[in-house]
PDB file of N, CA and C in Angstrom:
ATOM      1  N   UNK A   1       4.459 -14.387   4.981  1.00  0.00           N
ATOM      2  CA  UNK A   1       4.574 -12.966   4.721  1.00  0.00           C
ATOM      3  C   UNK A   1       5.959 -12.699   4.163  1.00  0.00           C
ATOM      4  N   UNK A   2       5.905 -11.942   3.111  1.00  0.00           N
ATOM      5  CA  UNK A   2       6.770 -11.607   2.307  1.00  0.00           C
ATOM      6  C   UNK A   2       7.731 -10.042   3.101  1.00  0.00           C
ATOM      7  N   UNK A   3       8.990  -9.708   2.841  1.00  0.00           N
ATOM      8  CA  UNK A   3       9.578  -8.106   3.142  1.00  0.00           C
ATOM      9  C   UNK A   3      10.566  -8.277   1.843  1.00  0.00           C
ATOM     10  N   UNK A   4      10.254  -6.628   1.634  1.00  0.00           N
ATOM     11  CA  UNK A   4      11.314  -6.210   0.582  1.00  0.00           C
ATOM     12  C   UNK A   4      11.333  -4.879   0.943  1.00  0.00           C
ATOM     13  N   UNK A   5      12.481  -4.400   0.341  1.00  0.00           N
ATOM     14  CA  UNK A   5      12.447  -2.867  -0.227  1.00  0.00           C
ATOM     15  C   UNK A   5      12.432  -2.498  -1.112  1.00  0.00           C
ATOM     16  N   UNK A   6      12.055  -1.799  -1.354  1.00  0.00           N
ATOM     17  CA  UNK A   6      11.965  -0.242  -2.047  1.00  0.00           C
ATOM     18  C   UNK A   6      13.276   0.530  -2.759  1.00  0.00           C
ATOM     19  N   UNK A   7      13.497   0.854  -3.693  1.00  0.00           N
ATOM     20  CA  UNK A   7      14.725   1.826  -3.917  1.00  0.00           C
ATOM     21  C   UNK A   7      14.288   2.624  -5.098  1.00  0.00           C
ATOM     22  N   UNK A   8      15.308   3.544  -5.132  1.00  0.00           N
ATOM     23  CA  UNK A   8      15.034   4.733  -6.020  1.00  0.00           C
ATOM     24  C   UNK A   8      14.851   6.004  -5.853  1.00  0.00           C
ATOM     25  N   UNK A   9      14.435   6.986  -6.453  1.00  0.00           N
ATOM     26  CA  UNK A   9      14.701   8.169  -6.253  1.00  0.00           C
ATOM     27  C   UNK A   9      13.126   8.931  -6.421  1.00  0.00           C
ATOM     28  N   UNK A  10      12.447   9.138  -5.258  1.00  0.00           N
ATOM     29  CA  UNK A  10      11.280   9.546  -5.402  1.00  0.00           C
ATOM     30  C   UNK A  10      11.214  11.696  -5.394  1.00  0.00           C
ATOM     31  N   UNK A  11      10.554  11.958  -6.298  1.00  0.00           N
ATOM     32  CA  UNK A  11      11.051  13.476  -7.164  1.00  0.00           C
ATOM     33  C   UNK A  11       9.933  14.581  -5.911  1.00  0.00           C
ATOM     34  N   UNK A  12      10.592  15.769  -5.866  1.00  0.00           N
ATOM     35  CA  UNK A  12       9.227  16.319  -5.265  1.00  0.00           C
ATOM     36  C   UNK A  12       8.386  17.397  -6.169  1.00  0.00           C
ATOM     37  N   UNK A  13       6.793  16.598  -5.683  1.00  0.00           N
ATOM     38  CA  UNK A  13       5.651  17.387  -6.586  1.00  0.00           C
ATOM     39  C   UNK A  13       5.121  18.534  -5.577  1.00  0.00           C
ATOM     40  N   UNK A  14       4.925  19.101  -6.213  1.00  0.00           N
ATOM     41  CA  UNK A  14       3.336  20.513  -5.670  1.00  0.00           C
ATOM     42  C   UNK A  14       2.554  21.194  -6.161  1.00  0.00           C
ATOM     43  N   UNK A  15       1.376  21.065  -5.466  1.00  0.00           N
ATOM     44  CA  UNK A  15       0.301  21.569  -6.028  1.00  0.00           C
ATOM     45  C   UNK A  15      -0.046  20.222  -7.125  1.00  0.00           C
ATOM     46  N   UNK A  16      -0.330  19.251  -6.489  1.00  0.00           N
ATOM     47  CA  UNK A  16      -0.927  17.820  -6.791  1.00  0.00           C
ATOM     48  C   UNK A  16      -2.508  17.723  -6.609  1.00  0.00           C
ATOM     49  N   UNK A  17      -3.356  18.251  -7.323  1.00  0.00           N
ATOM     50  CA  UNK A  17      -4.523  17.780  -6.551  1.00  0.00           C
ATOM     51  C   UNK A  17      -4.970  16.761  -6.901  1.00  0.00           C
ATOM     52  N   UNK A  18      -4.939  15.968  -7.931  1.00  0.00           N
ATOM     53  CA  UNK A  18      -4.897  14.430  -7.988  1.00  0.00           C
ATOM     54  C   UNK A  18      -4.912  13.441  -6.847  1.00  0.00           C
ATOM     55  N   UNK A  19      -4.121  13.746  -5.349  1.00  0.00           N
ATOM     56  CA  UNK A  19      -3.938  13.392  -4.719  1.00  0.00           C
ATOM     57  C   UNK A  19      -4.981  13.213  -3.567  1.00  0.00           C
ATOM     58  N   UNK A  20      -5.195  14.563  -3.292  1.00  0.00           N
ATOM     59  CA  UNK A  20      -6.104  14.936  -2.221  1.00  0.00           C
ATOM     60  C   UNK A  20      -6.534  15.994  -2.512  1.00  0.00           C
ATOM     61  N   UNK A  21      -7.734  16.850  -1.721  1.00  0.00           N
ATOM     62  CA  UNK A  21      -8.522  18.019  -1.896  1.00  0.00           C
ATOM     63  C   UNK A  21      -7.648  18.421  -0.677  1.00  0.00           C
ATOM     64  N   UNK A  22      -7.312  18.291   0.201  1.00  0.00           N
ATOM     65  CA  UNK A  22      -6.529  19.046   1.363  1.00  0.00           C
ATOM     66  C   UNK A  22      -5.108  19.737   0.737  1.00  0.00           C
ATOM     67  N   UNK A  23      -5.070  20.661   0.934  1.00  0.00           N
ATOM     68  CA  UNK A  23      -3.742  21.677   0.406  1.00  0.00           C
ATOM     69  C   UNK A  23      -2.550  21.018   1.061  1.00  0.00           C
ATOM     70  N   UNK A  24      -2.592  20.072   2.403  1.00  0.00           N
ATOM     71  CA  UNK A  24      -1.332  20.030   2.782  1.00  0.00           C
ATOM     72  C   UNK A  24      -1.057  18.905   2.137  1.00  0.00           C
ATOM     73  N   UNK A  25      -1.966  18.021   1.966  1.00  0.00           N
ATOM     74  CA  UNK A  25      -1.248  16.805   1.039  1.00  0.00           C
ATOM     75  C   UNK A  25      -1.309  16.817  -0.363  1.00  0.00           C
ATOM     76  N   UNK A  26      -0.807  18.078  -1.220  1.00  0.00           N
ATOM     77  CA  UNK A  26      -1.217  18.424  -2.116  1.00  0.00           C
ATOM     78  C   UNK A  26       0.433  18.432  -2.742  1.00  0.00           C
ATOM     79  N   UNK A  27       1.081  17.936  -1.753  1.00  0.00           N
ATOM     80  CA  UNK A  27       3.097  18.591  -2.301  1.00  0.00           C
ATOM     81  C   UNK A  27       3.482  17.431  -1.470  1.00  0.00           C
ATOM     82  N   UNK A  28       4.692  16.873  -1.895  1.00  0.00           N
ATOM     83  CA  UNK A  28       5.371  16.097  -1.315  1.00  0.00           C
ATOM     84  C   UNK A  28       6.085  14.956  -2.554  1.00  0.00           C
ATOM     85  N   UNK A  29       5.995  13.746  -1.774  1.00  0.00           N
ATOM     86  CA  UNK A  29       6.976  12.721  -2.710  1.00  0.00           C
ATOM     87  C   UNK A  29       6.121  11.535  -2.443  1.00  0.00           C
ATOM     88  N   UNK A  30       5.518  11.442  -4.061  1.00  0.00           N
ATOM     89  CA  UNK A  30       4.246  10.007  -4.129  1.00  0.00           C
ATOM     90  C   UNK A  30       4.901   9.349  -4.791  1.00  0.00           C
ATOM     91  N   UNK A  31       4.615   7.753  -4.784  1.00  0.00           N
ATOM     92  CA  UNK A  31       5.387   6.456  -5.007  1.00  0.00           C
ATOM     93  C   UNK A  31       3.897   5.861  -5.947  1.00  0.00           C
ATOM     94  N   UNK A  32       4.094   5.447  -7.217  1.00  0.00           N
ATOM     95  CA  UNK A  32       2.980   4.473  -7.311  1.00  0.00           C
ATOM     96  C   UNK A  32       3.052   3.672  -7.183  1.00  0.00           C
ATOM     97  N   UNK A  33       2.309   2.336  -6.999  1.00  0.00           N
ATOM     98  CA  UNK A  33       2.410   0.896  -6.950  1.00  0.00           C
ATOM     99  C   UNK A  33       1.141   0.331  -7.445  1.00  0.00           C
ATOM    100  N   UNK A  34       1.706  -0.396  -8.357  1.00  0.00           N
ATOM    101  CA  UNK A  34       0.921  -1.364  -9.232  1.00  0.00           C
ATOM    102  C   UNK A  34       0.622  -2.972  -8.649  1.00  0.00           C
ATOM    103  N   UNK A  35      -0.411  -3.410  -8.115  1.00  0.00           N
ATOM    104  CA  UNK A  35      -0.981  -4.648  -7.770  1.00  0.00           C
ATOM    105  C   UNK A  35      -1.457  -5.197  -8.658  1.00  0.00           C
ATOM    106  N   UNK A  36      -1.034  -6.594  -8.761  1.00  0.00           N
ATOM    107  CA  UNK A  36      -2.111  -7.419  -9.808  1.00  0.00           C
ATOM    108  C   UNK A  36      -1.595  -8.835  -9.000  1.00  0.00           C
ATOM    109  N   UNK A  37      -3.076  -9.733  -9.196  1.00  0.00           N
ATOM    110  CA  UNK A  37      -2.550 -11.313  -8.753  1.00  0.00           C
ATOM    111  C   UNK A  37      -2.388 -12.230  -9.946  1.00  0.00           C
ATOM    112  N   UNK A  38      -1.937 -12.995 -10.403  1.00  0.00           N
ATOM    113  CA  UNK A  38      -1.605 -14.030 -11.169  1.00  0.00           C
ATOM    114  C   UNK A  38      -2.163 -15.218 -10.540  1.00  0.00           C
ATOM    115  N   UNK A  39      -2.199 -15.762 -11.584  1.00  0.00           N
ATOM    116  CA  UNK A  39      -2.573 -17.447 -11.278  1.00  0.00           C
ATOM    117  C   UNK A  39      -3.965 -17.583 -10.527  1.00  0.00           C
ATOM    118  N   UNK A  40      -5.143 -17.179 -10.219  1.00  0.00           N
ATOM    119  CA  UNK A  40      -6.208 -17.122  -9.881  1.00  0.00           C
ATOM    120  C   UNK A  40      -7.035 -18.125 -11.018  1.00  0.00           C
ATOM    121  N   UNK A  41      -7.568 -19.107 -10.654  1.00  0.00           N
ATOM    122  CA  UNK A  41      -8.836 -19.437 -11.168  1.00  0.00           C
ATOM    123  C   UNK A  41      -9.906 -18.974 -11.996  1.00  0.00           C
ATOM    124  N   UNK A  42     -10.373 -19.230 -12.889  1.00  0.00           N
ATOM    125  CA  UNK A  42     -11.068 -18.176 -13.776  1.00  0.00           C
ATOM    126  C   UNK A  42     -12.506 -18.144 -12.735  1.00  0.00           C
ATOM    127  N   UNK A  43     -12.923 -16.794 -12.323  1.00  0.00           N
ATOM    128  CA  UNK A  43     -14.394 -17.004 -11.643  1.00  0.00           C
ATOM    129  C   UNK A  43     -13.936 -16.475  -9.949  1.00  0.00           C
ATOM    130  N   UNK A  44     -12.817 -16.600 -10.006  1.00  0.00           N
ATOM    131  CA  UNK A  44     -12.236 -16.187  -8.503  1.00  0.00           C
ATOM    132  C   UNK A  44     -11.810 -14.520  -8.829  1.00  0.00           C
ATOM    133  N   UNK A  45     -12.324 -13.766  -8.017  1.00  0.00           N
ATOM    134  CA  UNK A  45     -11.943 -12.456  -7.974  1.00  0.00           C
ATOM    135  C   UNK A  45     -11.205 -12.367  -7.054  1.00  0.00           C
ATOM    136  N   UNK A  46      -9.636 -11.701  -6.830  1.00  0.00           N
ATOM    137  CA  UNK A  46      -9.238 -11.522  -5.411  1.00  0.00           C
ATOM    138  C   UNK A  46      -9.220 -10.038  -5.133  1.00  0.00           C
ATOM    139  N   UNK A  47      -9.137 -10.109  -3.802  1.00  0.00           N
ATOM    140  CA  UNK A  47      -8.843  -8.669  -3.561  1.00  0.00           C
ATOM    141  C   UNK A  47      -7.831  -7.953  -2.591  1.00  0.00           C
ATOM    142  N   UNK A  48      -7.508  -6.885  -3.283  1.00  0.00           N
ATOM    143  CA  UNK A  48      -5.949  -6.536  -2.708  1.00  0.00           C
ATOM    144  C   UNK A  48      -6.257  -5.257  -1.977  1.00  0.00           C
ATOM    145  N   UNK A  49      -5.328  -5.058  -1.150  1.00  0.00           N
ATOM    146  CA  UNK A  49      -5.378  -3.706  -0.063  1.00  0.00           C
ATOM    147  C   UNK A  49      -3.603  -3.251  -0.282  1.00  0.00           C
ATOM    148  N   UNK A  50      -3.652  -1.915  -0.664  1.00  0.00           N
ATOM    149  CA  UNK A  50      -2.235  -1.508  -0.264  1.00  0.00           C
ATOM    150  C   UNK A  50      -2.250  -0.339   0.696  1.00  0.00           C
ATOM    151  N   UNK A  51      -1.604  -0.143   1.338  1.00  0.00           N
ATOM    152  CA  UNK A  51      -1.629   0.761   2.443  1.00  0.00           C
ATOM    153  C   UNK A  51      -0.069   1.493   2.763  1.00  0.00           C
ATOM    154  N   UNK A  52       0.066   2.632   3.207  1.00  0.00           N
ATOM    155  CA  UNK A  52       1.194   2.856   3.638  1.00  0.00           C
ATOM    156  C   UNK A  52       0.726   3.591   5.329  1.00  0.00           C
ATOM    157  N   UNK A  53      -0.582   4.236   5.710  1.00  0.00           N
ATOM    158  CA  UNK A  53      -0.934   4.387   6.901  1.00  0.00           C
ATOM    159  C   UNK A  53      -2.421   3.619   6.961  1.00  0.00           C
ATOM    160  N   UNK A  54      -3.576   4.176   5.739  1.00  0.00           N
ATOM    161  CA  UNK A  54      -4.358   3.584   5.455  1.00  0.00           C
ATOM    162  C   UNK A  54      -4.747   2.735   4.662  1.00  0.00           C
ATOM    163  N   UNK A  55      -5.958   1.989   4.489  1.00  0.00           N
ATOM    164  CA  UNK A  55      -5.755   1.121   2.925  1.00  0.00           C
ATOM    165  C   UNK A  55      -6.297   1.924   1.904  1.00  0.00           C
ATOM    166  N   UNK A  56      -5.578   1.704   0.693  1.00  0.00           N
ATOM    167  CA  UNK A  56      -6.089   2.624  -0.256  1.00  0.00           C
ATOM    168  C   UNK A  56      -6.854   1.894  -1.351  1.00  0.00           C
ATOM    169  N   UNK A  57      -7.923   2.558  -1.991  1.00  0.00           N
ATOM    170  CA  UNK A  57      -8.233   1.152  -3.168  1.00  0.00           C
ATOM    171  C   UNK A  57      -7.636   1.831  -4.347  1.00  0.00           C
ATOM    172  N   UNK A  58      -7.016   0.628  -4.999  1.00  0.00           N
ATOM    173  CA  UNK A  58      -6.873   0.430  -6.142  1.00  0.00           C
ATOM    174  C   UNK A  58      -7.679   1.126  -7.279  1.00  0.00           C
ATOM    175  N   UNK A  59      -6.859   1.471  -8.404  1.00  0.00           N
ATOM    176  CA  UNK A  59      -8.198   1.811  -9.381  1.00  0.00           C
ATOM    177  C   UNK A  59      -8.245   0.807 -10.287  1.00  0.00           C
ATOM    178  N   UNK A  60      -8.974   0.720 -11.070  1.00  0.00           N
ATOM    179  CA  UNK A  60      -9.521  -0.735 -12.121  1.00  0.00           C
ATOM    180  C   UNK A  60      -8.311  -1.551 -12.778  1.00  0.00           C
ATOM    181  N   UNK A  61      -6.925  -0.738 -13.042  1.00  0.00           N
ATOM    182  CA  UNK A  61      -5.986  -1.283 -13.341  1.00  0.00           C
ATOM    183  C   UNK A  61      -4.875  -2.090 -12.094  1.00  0.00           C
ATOM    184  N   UNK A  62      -5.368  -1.655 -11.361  1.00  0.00           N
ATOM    185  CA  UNK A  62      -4.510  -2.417  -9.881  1.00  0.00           C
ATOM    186  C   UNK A  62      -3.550  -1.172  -9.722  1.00  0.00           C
ATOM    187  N   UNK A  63      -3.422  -0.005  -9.617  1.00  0.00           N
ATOM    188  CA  UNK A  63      -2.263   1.265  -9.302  1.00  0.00           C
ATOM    189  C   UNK A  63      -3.169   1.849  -8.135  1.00  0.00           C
ATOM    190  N   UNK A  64      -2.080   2.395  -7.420  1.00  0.00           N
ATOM    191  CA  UNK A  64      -2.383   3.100  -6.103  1.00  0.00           C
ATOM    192  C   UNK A  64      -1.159   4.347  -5.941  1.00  0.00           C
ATOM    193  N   UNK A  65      -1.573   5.559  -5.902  1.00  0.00           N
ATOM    194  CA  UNK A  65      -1.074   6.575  -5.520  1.00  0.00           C
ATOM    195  C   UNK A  65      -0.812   6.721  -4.139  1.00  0.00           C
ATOM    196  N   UNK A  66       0.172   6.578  -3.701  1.00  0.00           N
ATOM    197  CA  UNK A  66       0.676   6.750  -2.069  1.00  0.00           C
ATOM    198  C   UNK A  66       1.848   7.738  -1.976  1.00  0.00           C
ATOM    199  N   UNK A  67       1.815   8.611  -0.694  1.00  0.00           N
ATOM    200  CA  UNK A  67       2.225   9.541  -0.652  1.00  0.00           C
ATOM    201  C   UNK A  67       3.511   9.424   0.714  1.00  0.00           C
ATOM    202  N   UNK A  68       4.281   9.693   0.133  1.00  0.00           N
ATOM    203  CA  UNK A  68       5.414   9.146   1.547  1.00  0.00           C
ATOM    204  C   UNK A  68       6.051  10.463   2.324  1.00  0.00           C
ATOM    205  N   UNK A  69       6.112  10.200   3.753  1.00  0.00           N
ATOM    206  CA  UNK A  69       5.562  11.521   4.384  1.00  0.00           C
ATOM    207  C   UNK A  69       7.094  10.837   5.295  1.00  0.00           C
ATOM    208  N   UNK A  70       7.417  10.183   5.546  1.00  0.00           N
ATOM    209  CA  UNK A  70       8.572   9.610   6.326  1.00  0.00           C
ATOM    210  C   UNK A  70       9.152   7.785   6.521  1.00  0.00           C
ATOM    211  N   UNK A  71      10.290   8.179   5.180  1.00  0.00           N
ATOM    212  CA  UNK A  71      10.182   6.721   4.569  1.00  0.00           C
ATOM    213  C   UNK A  71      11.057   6.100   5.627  1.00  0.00           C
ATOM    214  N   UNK A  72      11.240   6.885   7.152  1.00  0.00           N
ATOM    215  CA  UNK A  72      12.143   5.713   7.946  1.00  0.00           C
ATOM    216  C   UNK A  72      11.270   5.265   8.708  1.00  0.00           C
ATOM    217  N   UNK A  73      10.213   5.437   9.013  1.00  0.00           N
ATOM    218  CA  UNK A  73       8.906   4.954   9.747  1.00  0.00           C
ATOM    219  C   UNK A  73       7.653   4.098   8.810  1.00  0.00           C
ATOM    220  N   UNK A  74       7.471   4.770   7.940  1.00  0.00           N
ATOM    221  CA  UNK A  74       6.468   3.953   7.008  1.00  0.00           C
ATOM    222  C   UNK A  74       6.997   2.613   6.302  1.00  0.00           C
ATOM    223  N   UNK A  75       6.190   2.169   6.055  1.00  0.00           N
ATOM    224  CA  UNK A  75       5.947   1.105   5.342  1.00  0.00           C
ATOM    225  C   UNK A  75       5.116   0.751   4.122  1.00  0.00           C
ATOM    226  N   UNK A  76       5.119   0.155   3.032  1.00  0.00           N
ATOM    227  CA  UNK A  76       4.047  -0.103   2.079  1.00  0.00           C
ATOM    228  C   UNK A  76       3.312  -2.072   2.259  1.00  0.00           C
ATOM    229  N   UNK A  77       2.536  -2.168   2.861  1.00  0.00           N
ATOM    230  CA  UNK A  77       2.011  -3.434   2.483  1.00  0.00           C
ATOM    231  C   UNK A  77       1.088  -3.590   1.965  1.00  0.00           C
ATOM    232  N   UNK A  78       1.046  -4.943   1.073  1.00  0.00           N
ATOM    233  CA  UNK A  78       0.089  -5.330   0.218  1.00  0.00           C
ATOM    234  C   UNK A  78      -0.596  -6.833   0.110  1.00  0.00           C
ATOM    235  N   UNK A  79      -2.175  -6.672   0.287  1.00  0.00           N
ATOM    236  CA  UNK A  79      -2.133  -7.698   1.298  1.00  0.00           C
ATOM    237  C   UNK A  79      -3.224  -8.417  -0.012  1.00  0.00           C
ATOM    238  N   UNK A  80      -3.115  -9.353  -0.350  1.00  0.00           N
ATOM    239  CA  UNK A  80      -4.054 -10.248  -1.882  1.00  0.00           C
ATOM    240  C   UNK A  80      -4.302 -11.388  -1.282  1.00  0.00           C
ATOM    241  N   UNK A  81      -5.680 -11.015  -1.487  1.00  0.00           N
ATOM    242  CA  UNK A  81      -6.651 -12.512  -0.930  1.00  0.00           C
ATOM    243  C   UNK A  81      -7.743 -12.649  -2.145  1.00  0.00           C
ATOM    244  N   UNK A  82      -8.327 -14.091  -1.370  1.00  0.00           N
ATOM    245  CA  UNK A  82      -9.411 -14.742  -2.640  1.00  0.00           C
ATOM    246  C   UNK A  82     -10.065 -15.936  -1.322  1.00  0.00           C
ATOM    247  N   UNK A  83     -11.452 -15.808  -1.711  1.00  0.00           N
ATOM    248  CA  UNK A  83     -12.198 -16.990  -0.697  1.00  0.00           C
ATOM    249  C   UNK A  83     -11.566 -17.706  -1.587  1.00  0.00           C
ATOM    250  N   UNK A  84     -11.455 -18.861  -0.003  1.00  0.00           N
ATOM    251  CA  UNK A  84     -11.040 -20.271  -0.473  1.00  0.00           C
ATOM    252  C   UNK A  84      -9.409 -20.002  -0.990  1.00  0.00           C
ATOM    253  N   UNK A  85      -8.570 -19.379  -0.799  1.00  0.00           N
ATOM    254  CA  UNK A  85      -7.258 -19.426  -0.924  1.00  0.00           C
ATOM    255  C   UNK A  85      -6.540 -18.627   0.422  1.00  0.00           C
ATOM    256  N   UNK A  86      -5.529 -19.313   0.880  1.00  0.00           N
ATOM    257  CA  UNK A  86      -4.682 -17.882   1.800  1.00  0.00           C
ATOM    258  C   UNK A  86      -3.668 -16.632   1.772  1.00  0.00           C
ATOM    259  N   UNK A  87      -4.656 -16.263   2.077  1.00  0.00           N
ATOM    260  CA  UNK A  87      -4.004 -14.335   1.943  1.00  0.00           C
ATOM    261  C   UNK A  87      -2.272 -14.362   2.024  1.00  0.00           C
ATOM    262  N   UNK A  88      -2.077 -13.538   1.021  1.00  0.00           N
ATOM    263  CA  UNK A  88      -0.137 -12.954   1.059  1.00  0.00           C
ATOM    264  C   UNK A  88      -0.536 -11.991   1.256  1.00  0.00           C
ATOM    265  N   UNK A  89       1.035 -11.229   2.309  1.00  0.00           N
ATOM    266  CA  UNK A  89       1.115 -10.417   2.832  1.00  0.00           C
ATOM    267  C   UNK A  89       2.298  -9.851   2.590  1.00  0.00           C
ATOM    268  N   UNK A  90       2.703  -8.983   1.533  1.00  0.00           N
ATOM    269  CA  UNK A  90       4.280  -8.801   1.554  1.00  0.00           C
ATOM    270  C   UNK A  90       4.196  -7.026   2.140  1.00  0.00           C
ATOM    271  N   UNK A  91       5.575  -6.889   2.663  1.00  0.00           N
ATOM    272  CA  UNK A  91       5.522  -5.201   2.968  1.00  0.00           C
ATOM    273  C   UNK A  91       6.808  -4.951   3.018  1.00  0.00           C
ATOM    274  N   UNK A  92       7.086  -3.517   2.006  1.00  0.00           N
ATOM    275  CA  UNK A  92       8.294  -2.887   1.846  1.00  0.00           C
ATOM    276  C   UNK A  92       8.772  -2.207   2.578  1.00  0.00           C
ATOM    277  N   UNK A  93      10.297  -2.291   2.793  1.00  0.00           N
ATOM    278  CA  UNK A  93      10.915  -1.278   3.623  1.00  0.00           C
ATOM    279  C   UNK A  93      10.779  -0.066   2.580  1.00  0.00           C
ATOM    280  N   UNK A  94      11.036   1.365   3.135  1.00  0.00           N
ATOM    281  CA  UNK A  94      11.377   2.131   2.207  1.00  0.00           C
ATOM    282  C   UNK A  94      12.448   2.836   2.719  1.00  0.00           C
ATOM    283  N   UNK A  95      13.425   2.286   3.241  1.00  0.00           N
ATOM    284  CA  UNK A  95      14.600   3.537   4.186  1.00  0.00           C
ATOM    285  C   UNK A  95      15.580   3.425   2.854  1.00  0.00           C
ATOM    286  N   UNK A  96      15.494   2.763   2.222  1.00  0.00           N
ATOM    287  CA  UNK A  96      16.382   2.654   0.991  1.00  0.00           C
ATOM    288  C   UNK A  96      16.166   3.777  -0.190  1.00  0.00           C
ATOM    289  N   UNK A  97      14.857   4.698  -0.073  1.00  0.00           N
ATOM    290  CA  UNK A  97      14.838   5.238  -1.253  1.00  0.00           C
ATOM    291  C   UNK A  97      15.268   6.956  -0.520  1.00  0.00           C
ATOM    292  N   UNK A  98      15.418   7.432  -1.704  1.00  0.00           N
ATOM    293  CA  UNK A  98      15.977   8.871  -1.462  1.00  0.00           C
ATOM    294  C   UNK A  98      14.756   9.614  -2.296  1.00  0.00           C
ATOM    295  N   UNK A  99      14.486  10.847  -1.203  1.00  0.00           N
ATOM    296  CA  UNK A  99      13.342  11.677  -1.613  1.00  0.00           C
ATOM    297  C   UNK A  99      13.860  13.004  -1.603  1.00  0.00           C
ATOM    298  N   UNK A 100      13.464  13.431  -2.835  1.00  0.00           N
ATOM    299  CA  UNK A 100      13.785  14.939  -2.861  1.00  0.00           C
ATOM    300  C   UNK A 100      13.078  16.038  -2.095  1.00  0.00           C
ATOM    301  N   UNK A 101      13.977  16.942  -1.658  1.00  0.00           N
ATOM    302  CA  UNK A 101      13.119  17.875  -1.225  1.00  0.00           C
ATOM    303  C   UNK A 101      12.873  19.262  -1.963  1.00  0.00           C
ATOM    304  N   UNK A 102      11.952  20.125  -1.789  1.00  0.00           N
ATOM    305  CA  UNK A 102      11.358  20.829  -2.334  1.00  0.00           C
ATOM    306  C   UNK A 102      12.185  22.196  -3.163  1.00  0.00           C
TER     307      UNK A 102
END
């Protein structure tokens, strides 16, 4: 298992509905993250989970919209597996990034 962080300057949005249909998670400070695996076998599909409370899926390009609600408690992990190979597990700190507020 892999750890890293995170840095940078995450901006604040509102009135996001892209995000969610719920009004409260509709404002805040979203991070994207882009998954992709390399080096796979032709015929091997793997599959990735990123999560920061829940897992989120991916859309067809490997990006995930995650929404950071308290970057000294959360975490981002990302977890890429394939039958017949063993799963990586890396997960970011995020106390390093600075989020704007509203």
């Amino acid at each position: 298992m892999g750890s890293s962080g995170i840095t940078g300057t995450l901006k604040y949005v509102s009135d996001y509905t892209g995000f969610s249909s719920d009004t409260d998670l509709q404002h805040g400070n979203y991070i994207v993250i882009k998954s992709e695996v390399s080096g796979v076998p032709e015929g091997v599909t793997p599959t990735i989970t990123v999560k920061v409370t829940n897992p989120v899926t991916l859309d067809e390009d490997g990006i995930a919209i995650l929404r950071i609600a308290d970057k000294t408690t959360q975490t981002i992990t990302v977890v890429a597996s394939a039958t017949g190979y063993e799963s990586v597990t890396k997960v970011f700190n995020l106390s390093d990034l600075t989020c704007e507020e509203s």
